[in-house]
C-alpha atoms as a PDB file:
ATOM      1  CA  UNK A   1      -5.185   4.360  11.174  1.00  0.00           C
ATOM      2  CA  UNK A   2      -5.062   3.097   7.763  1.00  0.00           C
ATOM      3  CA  UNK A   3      -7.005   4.946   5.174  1.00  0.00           C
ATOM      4  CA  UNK A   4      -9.533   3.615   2.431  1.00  0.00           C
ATOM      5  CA  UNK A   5      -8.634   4.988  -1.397  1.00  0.00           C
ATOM      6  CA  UNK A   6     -11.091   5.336  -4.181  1.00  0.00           C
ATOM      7  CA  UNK A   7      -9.278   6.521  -7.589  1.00  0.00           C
ATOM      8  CA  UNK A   8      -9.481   9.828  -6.975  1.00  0.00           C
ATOM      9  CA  UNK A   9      -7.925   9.817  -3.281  1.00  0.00           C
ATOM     10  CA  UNK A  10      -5.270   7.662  -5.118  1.00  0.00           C
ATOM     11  CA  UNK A  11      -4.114  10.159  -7.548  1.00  0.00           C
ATOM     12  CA  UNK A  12      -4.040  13.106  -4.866  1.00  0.00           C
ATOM     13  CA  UNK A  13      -2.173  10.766  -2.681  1.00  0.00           C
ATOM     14  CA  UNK A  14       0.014   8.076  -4.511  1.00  0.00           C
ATOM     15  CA  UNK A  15       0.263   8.161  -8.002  1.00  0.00           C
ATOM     16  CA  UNK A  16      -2.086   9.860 -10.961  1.00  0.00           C
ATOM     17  CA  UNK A  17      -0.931   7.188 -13.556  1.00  0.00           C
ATOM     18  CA  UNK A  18      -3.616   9.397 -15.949  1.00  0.00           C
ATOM     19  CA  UNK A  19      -1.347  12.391 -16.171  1.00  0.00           C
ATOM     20  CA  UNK A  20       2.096  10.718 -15.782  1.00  0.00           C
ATOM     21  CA  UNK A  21       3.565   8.208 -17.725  1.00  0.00           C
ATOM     22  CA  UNK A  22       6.730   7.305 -15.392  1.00  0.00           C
ATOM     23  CA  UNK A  23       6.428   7.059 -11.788  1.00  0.00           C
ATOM     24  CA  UNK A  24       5.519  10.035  -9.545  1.00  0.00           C
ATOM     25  CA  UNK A  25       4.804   9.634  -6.057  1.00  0.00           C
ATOM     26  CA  UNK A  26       2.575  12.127  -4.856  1.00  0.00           C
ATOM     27  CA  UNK A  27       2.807  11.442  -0.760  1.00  0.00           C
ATOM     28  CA  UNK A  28       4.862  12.909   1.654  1.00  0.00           C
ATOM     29  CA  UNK A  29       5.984  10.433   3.393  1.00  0.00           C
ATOM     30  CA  UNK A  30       6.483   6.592   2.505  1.00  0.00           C
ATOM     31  CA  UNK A  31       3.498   4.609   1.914  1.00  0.00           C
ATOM     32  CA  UNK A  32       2.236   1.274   1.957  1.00  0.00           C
ATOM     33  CA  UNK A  33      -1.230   0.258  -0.196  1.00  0.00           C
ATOM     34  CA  UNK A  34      -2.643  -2.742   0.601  1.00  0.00           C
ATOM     35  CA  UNK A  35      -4.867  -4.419  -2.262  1.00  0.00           C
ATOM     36  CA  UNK A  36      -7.467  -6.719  -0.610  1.00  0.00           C
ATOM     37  CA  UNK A  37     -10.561  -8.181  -0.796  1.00  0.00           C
ATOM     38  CA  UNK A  38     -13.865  -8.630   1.673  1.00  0.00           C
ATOM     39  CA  UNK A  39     -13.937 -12.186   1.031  1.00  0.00           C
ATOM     40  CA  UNK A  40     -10.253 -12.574   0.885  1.00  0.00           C
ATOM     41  CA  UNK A  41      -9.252 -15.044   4.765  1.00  0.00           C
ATOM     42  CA  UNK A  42      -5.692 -13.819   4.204  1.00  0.00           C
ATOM     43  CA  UNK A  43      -6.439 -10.164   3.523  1.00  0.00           C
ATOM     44  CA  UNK A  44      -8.830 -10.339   6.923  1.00  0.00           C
ATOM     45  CA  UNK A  45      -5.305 -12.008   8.984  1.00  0.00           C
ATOM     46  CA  UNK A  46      -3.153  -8.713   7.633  1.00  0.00           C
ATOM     47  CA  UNK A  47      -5.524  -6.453   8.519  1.00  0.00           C
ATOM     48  CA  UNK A  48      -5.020  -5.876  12.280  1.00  0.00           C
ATOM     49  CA  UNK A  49      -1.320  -6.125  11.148  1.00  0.00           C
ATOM     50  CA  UNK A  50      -1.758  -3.207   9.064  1.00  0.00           C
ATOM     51  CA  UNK A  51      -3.920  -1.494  11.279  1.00  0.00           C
ATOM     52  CA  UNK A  52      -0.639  -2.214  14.486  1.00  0.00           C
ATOM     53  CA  UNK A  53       2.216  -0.916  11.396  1.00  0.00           C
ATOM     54  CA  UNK A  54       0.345   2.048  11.178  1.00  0.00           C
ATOM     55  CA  UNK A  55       0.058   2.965  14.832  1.00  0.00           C
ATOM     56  CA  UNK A  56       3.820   2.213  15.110  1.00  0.00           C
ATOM     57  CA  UNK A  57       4.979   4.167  12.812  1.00  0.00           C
ATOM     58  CA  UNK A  58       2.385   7.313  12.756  1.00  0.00           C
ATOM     59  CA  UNK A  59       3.338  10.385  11.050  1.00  0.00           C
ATOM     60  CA  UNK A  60       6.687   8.401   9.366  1.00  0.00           C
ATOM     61  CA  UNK A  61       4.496   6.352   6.538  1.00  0.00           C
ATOM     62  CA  UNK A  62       0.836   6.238   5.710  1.00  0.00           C
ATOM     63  CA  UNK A  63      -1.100   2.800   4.654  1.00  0.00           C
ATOM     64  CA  UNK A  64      -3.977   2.952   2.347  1.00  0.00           C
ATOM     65  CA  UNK A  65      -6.334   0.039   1.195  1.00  0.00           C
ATOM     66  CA  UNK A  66      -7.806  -0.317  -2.170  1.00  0.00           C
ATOM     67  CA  UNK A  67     -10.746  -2.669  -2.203  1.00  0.00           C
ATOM     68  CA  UNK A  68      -9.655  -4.436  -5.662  1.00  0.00           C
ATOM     69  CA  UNK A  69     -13.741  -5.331  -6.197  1.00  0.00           C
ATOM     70  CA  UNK A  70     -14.601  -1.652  -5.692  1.00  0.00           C
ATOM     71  CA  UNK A  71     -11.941  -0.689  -7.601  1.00  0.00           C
ATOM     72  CA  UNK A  72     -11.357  -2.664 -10.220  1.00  0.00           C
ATOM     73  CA  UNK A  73      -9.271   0.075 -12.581  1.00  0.00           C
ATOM     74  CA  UNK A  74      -6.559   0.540  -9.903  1.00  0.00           C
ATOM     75  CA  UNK A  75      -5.991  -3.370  -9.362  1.00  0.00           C
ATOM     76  CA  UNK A  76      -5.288  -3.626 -13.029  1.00  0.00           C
ATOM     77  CA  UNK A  77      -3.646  -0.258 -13.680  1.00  0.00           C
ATOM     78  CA  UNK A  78      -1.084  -2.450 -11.336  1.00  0.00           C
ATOM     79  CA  UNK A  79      -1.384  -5.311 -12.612  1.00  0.00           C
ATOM     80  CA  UNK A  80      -3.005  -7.336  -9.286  1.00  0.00           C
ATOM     81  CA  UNK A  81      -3.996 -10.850  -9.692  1.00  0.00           C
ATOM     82  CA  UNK A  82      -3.342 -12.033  -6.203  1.00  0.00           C
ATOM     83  CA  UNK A  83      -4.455 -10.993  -2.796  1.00  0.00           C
ATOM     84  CA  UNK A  84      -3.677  -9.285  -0.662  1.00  0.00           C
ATOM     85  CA  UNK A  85      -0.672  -7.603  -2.812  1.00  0.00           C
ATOM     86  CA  UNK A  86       0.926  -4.422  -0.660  1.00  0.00           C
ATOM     87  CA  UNK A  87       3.149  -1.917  -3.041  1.00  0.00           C
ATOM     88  CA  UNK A  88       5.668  -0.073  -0.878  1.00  0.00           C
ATOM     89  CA  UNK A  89       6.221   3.511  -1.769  1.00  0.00           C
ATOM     90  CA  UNK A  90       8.851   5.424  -1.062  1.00  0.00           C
ATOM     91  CA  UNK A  91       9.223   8.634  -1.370  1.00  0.00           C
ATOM     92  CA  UNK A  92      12.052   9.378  -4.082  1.00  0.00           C
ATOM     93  CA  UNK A  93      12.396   5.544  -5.818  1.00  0.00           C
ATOM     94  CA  UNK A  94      10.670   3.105  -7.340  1.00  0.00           C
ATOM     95  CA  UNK A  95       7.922   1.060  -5.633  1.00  0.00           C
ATOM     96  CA  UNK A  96       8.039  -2.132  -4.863  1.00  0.00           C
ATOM     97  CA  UNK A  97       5.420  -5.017  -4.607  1.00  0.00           C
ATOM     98  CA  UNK A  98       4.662  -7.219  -2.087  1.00  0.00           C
ATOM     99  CA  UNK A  99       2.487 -11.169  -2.163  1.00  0.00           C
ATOM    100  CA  UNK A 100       0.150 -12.486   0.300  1.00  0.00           C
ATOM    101  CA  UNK A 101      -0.534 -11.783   4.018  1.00  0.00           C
ATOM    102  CA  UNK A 102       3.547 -11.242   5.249  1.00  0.00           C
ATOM    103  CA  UNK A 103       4.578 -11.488   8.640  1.00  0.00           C
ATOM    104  CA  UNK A 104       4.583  -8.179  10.741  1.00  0.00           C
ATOM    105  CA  UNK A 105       8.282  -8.869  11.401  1.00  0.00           C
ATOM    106  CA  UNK A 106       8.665  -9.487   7.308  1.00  0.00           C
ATOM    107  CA  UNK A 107       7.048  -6.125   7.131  1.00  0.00           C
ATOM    108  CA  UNK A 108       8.918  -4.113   9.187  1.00  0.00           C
ATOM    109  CA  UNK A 109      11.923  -5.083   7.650  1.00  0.00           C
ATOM    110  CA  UNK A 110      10.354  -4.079   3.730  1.00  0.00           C
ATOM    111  CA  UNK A 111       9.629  -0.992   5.553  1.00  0.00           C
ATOM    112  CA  UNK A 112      12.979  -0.647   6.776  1.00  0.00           C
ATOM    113  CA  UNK A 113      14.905  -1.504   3.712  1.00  0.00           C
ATOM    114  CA  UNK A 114      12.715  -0.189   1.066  1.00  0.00           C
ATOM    115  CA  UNK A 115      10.833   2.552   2.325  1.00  0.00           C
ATOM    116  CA  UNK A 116      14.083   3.382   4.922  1.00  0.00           C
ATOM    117  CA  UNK A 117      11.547   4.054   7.981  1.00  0.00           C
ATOM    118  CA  UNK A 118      13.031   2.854  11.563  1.00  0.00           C
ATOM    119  CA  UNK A 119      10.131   3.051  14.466  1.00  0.00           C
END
């Protein structure tokens, strides 16, 4: 089930960018964050996408959506102009970011190669 993040879930869960300068994952396991919108069509189309990922691969990575109107500090703290953007987190590197609604097969690989999950 994917998860909904205000700022303060964020920093418990992904990153407090407040506190630390460089990078610091805060998860256990990989993550993916999907930035979308309500009136974004594309965001709507990944949705049920994300909602499948997350099923397959429960208890291996956790997906989180930030609603970038509701939370308007997070979208820029990452610099977000388009939607949906997904940042892949893994758990000891650097995060990556995604553009627009990807393919679940496009997906799966990310999560494969960056965030080194297999189903």
């Amino acid at each position: 089930m994917t998860e909904n993040l205000n700022k303060e879930a964020f920093f418990k869960k992904v990153f407090n960018y407040e506190e630390n300068k460089e990078w610091k994952f805060e998860g256990e396991v990989p993550a993916i964050i999907d930035f979308y919108a309500d009136w974004c069509g594309p965001c709507k189309a990944l949705a049920p996408v994300l909602e499948q990922l997350s099923a397959e691969y429960e208890g291996k990575i956790n997906i989180y959506k930030i609603d970038t109107e509701a939370e308007q500090e997070l979208s820029a703290a990452f610099g977000i102009r388009s939607i949906p953007s997904m940042l892949f987190c893994p758990v000891d590197e650097e995060p990556q970011m995604a553009h627009g609604a990807l393919p679940k097969k496009q997906i799966e690989q990310i999560i494969s190669e960056v965030l080194k999950v297999e189903k």
